[in-house]
N, C-alpha and C. Protein backbone atom coordinates (compact mmCIF):
# COMPACT_ATOMS: atom_id res chain seq x y z
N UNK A 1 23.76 -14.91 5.27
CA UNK A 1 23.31 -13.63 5.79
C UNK A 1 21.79 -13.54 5.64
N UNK A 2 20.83 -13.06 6.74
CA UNK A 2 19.75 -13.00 6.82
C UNK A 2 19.19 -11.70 5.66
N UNK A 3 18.06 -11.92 5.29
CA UNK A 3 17.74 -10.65 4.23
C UNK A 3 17.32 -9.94 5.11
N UNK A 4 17.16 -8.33 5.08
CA UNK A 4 16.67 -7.73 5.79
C UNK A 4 15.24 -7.47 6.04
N UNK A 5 14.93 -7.33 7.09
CA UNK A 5 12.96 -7.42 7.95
C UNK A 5 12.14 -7.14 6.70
N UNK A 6 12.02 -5.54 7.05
CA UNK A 6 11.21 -5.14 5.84
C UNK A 6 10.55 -5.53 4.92
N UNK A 7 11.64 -5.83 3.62
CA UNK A 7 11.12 -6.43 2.80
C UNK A 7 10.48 -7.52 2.60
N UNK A 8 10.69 -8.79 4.22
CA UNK A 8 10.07 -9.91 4.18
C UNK A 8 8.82 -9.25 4.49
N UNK A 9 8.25 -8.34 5.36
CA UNK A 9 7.42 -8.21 5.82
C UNK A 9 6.32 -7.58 4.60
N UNK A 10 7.17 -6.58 3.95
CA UNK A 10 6.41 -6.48 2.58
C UNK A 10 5.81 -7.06 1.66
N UNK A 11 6.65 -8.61 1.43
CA UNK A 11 6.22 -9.81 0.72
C UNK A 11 5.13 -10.19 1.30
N UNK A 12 5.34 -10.27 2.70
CA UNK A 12 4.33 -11.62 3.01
C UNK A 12 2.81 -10.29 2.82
N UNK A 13 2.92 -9.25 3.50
CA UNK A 13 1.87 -8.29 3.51
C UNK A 13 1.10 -8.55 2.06
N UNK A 14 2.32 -8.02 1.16
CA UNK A 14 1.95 -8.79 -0.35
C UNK A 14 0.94 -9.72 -0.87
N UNK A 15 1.54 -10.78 0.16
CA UNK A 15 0.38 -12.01 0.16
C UNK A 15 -0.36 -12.18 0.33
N UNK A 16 -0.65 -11.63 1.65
CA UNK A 16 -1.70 -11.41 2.18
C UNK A 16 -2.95 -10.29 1.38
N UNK A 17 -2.59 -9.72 0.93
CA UNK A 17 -3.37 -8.18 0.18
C UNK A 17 -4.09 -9.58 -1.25
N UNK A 18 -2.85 -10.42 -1.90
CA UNK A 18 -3.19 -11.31 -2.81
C UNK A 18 -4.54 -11.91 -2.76
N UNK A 19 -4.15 -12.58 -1.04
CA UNK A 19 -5.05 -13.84 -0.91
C UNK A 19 -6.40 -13.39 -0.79
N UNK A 20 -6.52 -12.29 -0.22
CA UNK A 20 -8.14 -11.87 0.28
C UNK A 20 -8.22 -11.11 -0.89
N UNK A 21 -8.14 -10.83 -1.89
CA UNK A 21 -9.03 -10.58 -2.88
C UNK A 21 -8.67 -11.65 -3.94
N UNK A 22 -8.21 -12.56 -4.08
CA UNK A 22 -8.91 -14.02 -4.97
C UNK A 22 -9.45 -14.43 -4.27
N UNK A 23 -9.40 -14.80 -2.83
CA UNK A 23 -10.16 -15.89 -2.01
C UNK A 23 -11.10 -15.15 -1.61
N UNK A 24 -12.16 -15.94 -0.71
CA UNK A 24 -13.14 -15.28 0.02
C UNK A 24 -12.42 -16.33 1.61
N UNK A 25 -12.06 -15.47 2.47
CA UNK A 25 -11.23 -15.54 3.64
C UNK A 25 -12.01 -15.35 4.51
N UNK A 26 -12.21 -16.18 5.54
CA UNK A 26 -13.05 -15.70 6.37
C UNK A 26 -12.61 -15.84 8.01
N UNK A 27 -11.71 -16.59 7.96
CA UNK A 27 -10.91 -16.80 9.61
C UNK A 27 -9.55 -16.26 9.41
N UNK A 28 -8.54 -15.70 10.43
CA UNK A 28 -7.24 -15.73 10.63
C UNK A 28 -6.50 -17.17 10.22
N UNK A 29 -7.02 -17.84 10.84
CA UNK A 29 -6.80 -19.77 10.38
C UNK A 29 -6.37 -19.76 9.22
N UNK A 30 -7.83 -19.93 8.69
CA UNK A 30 -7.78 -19.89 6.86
C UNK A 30 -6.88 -19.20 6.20
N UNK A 31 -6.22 -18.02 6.68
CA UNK A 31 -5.76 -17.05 6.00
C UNK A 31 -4.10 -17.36 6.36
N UNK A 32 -4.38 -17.74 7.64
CA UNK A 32 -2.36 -18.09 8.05
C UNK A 32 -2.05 -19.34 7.10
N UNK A 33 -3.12 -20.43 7.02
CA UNK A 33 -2.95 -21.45 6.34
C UNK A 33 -2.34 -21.21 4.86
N UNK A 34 -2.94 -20.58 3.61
CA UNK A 34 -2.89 -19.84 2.94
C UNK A 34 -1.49 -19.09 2.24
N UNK A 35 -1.04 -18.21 3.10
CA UNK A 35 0.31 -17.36 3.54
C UNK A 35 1.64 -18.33 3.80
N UNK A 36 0.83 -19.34 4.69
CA UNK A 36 1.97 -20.18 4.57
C UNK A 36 2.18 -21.30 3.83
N UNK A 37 1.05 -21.70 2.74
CA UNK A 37 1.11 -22.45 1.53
C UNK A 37 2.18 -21.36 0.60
N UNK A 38 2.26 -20.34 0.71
CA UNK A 38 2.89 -19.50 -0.04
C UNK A 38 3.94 -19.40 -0.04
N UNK A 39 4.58 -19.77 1.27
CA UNK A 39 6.05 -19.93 1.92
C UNK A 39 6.63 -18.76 2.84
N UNK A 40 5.60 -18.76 3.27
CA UNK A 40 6.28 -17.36 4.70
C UNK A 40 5.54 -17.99 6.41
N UNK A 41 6.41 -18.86 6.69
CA UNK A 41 5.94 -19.48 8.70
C UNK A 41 5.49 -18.12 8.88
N UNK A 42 4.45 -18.18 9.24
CA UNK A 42 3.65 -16.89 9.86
C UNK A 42 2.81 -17.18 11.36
N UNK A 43 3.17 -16.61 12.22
CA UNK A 43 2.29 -16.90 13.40
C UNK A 43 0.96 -16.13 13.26
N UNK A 44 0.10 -16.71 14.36
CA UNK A 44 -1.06 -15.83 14.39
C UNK A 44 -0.87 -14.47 14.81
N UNK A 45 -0.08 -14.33 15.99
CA UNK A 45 0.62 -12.77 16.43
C UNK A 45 0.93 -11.81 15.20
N UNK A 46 1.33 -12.49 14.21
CA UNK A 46 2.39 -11.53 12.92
C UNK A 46 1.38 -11.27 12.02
N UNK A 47 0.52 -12.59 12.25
CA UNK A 47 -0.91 -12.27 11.11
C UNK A 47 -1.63 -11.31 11.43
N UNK A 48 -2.03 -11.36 12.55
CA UNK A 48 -2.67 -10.12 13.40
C UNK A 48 -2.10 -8.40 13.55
N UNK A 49 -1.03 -8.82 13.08
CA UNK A 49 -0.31 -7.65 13.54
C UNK A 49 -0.70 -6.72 11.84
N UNK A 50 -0.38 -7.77 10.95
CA UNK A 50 -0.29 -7.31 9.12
C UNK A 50 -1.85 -7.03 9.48
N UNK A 51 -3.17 -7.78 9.44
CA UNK A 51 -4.08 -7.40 9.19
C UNK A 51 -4.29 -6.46 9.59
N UNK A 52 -4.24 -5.61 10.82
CA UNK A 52 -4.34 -4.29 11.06
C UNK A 52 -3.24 -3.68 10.80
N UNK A 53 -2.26 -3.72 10.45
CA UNK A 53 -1.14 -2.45 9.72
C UNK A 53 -1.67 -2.68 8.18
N UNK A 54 -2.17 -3.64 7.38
CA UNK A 54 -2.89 -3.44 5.99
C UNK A 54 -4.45 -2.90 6.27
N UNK A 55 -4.85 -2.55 6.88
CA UNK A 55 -6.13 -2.29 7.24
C UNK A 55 -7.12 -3.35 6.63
N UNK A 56 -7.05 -4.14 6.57
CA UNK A 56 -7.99 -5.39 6.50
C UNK A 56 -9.31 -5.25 7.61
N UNK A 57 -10.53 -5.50 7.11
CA UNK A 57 -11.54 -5.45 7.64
C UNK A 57 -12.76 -6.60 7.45
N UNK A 58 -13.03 -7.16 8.23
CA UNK A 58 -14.35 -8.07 7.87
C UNK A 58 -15.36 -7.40 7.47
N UNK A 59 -16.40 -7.80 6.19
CA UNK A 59 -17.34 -7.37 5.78
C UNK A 59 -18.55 -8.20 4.65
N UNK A 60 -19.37 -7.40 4.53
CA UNK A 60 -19.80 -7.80 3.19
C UNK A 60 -21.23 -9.24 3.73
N UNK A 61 -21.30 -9.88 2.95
CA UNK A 61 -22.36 -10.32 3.17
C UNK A 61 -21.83 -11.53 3.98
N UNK A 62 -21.08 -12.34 3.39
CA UNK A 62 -19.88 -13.53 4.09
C UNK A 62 -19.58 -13.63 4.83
N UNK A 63 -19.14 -12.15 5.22
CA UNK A 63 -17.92 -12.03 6.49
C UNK A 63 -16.62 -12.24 6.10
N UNK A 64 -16.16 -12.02 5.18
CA UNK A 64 -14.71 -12.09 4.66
C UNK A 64 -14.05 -10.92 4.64
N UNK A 65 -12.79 -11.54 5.19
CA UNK A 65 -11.78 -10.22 5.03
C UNK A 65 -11.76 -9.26 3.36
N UNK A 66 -11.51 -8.17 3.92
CA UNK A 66 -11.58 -7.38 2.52
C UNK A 66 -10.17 -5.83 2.82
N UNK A 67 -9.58 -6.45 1.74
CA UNK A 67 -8.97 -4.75 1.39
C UNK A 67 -9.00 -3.60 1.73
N UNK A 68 -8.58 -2.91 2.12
CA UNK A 68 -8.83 -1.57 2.06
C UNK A 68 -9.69 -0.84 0.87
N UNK A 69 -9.35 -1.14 -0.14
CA UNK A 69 -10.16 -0.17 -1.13
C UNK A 69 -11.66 -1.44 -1.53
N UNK A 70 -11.43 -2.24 -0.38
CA UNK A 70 -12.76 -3.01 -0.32
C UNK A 70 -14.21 -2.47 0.13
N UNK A 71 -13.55 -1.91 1.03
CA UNK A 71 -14.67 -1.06 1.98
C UNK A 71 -14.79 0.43 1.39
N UNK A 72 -15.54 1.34 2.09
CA UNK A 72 -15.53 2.90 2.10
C UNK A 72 -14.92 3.21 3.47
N UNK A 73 -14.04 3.39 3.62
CA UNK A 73 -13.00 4.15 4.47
C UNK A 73 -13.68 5.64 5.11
N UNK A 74 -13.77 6.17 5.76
CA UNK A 74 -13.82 7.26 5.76
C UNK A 74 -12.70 8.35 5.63
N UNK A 75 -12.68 9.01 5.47
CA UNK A 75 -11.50 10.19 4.34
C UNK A 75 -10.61 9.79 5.34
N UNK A 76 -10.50 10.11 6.68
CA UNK A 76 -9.14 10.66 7.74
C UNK A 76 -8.65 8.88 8.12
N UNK A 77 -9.43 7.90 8.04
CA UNK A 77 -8.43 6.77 7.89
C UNK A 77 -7.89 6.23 6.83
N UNK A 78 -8.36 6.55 6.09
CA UNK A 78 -7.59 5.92 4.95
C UNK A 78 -6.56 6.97 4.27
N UNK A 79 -6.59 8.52 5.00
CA UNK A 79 -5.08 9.31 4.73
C UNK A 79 -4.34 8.78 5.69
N UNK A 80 -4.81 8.68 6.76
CA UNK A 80 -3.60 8.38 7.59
C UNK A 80 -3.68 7.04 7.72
N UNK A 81 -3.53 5.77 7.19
CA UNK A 81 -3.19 4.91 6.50
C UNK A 81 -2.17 5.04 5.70
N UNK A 82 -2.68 6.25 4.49
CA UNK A 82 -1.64 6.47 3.19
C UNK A 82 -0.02 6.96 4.04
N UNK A 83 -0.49 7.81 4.68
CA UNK A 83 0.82 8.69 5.50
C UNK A 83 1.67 7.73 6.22
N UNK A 84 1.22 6.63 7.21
CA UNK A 84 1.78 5.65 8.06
C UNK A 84 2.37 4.94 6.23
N UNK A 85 1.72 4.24 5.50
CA UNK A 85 2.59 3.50 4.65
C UNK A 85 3.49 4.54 4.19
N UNK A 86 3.17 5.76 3.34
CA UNK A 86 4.16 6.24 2.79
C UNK A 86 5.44 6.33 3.68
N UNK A 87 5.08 6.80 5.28
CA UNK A 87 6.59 7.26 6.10
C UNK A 87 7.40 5.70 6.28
N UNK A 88 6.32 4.43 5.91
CA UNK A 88 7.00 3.03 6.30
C UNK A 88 7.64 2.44 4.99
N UNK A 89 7.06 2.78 3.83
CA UNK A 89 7.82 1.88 2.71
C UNK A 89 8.51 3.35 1.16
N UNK A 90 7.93 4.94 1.46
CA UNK A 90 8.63 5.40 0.35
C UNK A 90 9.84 6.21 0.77
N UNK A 91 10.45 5.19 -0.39
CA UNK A 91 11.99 5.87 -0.53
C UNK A 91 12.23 7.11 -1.26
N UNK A 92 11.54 7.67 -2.43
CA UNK A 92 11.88 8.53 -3.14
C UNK A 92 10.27 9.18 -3.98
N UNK A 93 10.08 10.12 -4.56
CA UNK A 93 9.61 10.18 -5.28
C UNK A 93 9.67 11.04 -6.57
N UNK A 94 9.54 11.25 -7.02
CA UNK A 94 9.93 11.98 -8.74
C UNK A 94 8.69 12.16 -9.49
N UNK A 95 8.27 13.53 -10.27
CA UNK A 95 7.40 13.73 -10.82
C UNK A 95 8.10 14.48 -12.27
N UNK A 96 7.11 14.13 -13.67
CA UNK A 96 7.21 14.76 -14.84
C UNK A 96 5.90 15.21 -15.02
N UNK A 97 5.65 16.25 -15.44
CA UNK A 97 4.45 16.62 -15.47
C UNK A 97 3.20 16.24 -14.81
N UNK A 98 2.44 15.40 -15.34
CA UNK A 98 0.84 14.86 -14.62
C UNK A 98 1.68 13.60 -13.98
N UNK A 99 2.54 12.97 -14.14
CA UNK A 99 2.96 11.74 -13.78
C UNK A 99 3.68 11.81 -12.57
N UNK A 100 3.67 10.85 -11.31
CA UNK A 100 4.44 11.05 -10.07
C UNK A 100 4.73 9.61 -10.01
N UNK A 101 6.58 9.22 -10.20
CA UNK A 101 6.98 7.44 -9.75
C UNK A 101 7.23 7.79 -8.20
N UNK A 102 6.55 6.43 -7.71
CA UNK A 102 6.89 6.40 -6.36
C UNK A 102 8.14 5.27 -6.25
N UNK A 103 9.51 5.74 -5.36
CA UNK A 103 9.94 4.39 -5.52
C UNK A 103 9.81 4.00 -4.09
N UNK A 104 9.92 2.70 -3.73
CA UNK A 104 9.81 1.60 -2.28
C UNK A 104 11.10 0.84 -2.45
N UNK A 105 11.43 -0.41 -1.29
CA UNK A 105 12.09 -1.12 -1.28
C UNK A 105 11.53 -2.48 -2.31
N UNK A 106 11.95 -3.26 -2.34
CA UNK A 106 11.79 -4.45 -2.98
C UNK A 106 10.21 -4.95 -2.30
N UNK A 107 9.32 -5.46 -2.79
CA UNK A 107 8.26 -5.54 -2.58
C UNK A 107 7.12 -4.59 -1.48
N UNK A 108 7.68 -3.49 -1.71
CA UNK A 108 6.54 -2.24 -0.94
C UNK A 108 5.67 -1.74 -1.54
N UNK A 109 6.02 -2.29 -3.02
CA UNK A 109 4.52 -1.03 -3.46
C UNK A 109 3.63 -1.08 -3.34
N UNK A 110 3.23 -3.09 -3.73
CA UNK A 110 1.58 -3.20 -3.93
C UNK A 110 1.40 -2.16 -2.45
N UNK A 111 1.41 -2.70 -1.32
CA UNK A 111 0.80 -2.03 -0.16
C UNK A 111 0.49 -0.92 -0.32
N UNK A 112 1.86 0.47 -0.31
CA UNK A 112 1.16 1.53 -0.72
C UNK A 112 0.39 2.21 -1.91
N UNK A 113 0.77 1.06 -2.99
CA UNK A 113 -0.71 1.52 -3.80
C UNK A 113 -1.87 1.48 -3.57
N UNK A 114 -2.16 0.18 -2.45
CA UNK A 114 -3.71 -0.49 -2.05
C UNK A 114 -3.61 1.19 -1.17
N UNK A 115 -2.66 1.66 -0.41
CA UNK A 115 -3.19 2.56 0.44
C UNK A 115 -3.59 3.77 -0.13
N UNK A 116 -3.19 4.09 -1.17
CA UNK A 116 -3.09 5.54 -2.31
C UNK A 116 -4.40 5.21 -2.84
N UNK A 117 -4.71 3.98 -3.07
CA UNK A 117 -6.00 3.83 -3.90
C UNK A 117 -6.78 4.08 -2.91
N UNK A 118 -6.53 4.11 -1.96
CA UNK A 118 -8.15 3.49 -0.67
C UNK A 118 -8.21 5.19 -0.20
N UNK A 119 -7.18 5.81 -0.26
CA UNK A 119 -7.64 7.13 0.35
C UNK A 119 -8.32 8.05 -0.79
N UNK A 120 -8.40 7.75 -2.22
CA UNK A 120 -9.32 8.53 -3.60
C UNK A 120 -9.03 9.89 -2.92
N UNK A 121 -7.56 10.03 -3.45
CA UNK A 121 -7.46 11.53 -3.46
C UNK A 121 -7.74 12.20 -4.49
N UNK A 122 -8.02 13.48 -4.52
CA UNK A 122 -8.35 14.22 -5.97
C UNK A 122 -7.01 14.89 -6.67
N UNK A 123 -6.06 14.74 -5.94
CA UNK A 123 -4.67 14.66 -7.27
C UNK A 123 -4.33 12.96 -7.71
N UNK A 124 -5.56 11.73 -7.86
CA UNK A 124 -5.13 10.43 -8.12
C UNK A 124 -6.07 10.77 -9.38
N UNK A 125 -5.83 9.79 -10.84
CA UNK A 125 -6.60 9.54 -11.54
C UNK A 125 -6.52 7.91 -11.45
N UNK A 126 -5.42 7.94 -11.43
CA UNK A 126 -5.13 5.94 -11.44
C UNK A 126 -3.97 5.43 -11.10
N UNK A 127 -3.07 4.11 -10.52
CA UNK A 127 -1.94 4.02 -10.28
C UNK A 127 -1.71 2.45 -10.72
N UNK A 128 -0.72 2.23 -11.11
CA UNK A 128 -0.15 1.09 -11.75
C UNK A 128 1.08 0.77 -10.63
N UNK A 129 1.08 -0.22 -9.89
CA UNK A 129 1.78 -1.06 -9.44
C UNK A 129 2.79 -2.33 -9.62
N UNK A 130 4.05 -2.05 -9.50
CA UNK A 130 5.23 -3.05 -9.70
C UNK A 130 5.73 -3.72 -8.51
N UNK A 131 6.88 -3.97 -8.82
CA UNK A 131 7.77 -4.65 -7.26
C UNK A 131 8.22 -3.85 -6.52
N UNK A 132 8.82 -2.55 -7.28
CA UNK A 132 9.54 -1.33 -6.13
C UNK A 132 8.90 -0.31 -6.76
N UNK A 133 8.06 0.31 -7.62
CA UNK A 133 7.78 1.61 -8.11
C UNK A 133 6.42 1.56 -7.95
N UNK A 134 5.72 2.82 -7.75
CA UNK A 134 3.97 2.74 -8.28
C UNK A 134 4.50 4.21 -9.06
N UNK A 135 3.55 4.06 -10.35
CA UNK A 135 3.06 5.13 -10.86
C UNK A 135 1.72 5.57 -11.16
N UNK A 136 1.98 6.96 -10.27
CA UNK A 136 0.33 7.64 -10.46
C UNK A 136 0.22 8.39 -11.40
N UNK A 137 -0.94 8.31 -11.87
CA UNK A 137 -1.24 9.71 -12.90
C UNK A 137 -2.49 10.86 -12.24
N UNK A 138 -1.96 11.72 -12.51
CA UNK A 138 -2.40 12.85 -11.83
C UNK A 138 -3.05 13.67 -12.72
N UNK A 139 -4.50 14.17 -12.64
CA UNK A 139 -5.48 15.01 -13.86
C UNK A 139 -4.61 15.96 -14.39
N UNK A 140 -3.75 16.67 -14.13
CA UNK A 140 -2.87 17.75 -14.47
C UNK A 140 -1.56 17.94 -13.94
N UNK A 141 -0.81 18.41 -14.37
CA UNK A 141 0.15 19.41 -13.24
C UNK A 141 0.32 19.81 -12.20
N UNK A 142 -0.65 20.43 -12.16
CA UNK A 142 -0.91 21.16 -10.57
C UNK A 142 -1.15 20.54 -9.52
N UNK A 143 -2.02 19.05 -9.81
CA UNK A 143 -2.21 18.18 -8.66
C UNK A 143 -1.31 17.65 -8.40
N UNK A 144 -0.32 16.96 -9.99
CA UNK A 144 1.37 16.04 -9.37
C UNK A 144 1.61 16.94 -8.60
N UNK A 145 2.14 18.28 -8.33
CA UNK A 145 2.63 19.12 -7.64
C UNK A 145 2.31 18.75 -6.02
N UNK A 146 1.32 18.89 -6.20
CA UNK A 146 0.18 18.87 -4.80
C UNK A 146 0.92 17.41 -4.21
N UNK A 147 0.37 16.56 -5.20
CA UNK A 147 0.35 14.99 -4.45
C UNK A 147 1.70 14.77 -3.93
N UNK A 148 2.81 15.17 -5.09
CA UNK A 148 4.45 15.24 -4.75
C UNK A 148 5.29 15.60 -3.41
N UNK A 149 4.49 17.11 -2.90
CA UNK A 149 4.23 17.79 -1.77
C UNK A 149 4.09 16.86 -0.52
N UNK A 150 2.84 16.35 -0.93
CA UNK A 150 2.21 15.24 0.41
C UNK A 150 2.61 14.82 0.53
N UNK A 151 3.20 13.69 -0.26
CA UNK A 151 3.77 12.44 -0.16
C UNK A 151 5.47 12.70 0.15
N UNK A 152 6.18 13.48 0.22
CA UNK A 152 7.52 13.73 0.48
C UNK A 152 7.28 14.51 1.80
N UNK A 153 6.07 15.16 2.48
CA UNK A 153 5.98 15.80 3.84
C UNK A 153 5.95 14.08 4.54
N UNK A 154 5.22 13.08 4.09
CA UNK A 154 4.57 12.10 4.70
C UNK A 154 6.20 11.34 5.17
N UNK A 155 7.13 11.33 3.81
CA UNK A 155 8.53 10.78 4.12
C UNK A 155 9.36 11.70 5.18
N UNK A 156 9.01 12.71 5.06
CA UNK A 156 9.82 13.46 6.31
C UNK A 156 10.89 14.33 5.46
N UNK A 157 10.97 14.34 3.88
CA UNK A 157 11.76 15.15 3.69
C UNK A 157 11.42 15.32 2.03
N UNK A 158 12.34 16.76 1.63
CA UNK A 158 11.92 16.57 0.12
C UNK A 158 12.90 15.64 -0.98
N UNK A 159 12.68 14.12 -1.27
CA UNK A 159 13.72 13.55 -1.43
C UNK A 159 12.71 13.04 -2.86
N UNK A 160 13.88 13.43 -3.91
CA UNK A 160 13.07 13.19 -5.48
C UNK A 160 13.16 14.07 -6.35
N UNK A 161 13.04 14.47 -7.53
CA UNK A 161 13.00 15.03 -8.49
C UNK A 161 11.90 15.83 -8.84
N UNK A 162 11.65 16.65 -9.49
CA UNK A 162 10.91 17.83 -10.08
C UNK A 162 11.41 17.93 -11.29
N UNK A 163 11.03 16.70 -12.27
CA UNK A 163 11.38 17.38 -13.85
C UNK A 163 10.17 17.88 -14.86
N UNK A 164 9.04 18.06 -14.24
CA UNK A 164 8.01 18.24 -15.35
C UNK A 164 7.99 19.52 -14.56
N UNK A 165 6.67 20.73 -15.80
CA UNK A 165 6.73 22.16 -15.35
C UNK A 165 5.28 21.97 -15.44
């Protein structure tokens, strides 16, 4: 039985997010080469397709691909970045007080953490990234609230927990 899309696509995205910040990347070439030392057949079409759904950008003095939270984004792409990942990889979310877990499928988070980080919202203080969860910490209360809000409008519904006051 085939595994399902998604999550391959999460992995390899994964990889990709990996490779351009250890490496200094500077062609699609280089970079499919790379991805597929890693073990994911990747065409140039699919590569092309991840680098702009990860928002990957050439920059810098090199010319190497870079991250999202590589660059300065301006505010309204890099929310709606966050919003397109959150409605594409979060499944749930749950908040205790200042703290909000995000959960994803099997390899979704790094992505939407790179995207949570790149938009520097002011309910983020910092986020720690796993295989299916990110956890943010939030300056207070009031912002988990806030961020909890967003991020479950972004999923399309209110799906998650509210145990902190």
């Amino acid at each position: 039985m085939l595994a399902p899309q998604r999550p391959m696509k999460a992995r390899r995205q994964s990889v990709i997010l990996d490779v351009v910040q250890r490496e200094s990347i500077r062609s699609q070439e280089q970079l499919r080469r790379r991805v597929c030392a890693a073990g994911f057949d990747v065409t140039q079409a699919t590569l092309s397709r991840d680098i702009r759904e990860i928002g990957l950008v050439k920059g810098g003095a090199s010319g190497a691909y870079l991250a999202p939270g590589g660059v300065a984004p301006n505010g309204k792409t890099a929310e709606s970045l966050l919003l397109r990942a959150a409605s594409e990889y979060l499944l749930r979310v749950d908040r205790v007080q200042q703290l909000v877990l995000l959960h994803t499928g099997l390899g979704q988070a790094q992505p939407l953490c790179v995207a949570l980080d790149a938009a520097r919202l002011p309910e983020v203080v910092g986020t720690v990234a796993g295989e299916d969860t990110v956890l943010v910490i939030a300056p207070d209360t009031r912002r988990a609230k806030m961020l909890t809000g967003r991020l479950q409008t972004a999923m399309g519904e209110g799906t998650g927990q509210d145990l902190g006051k």
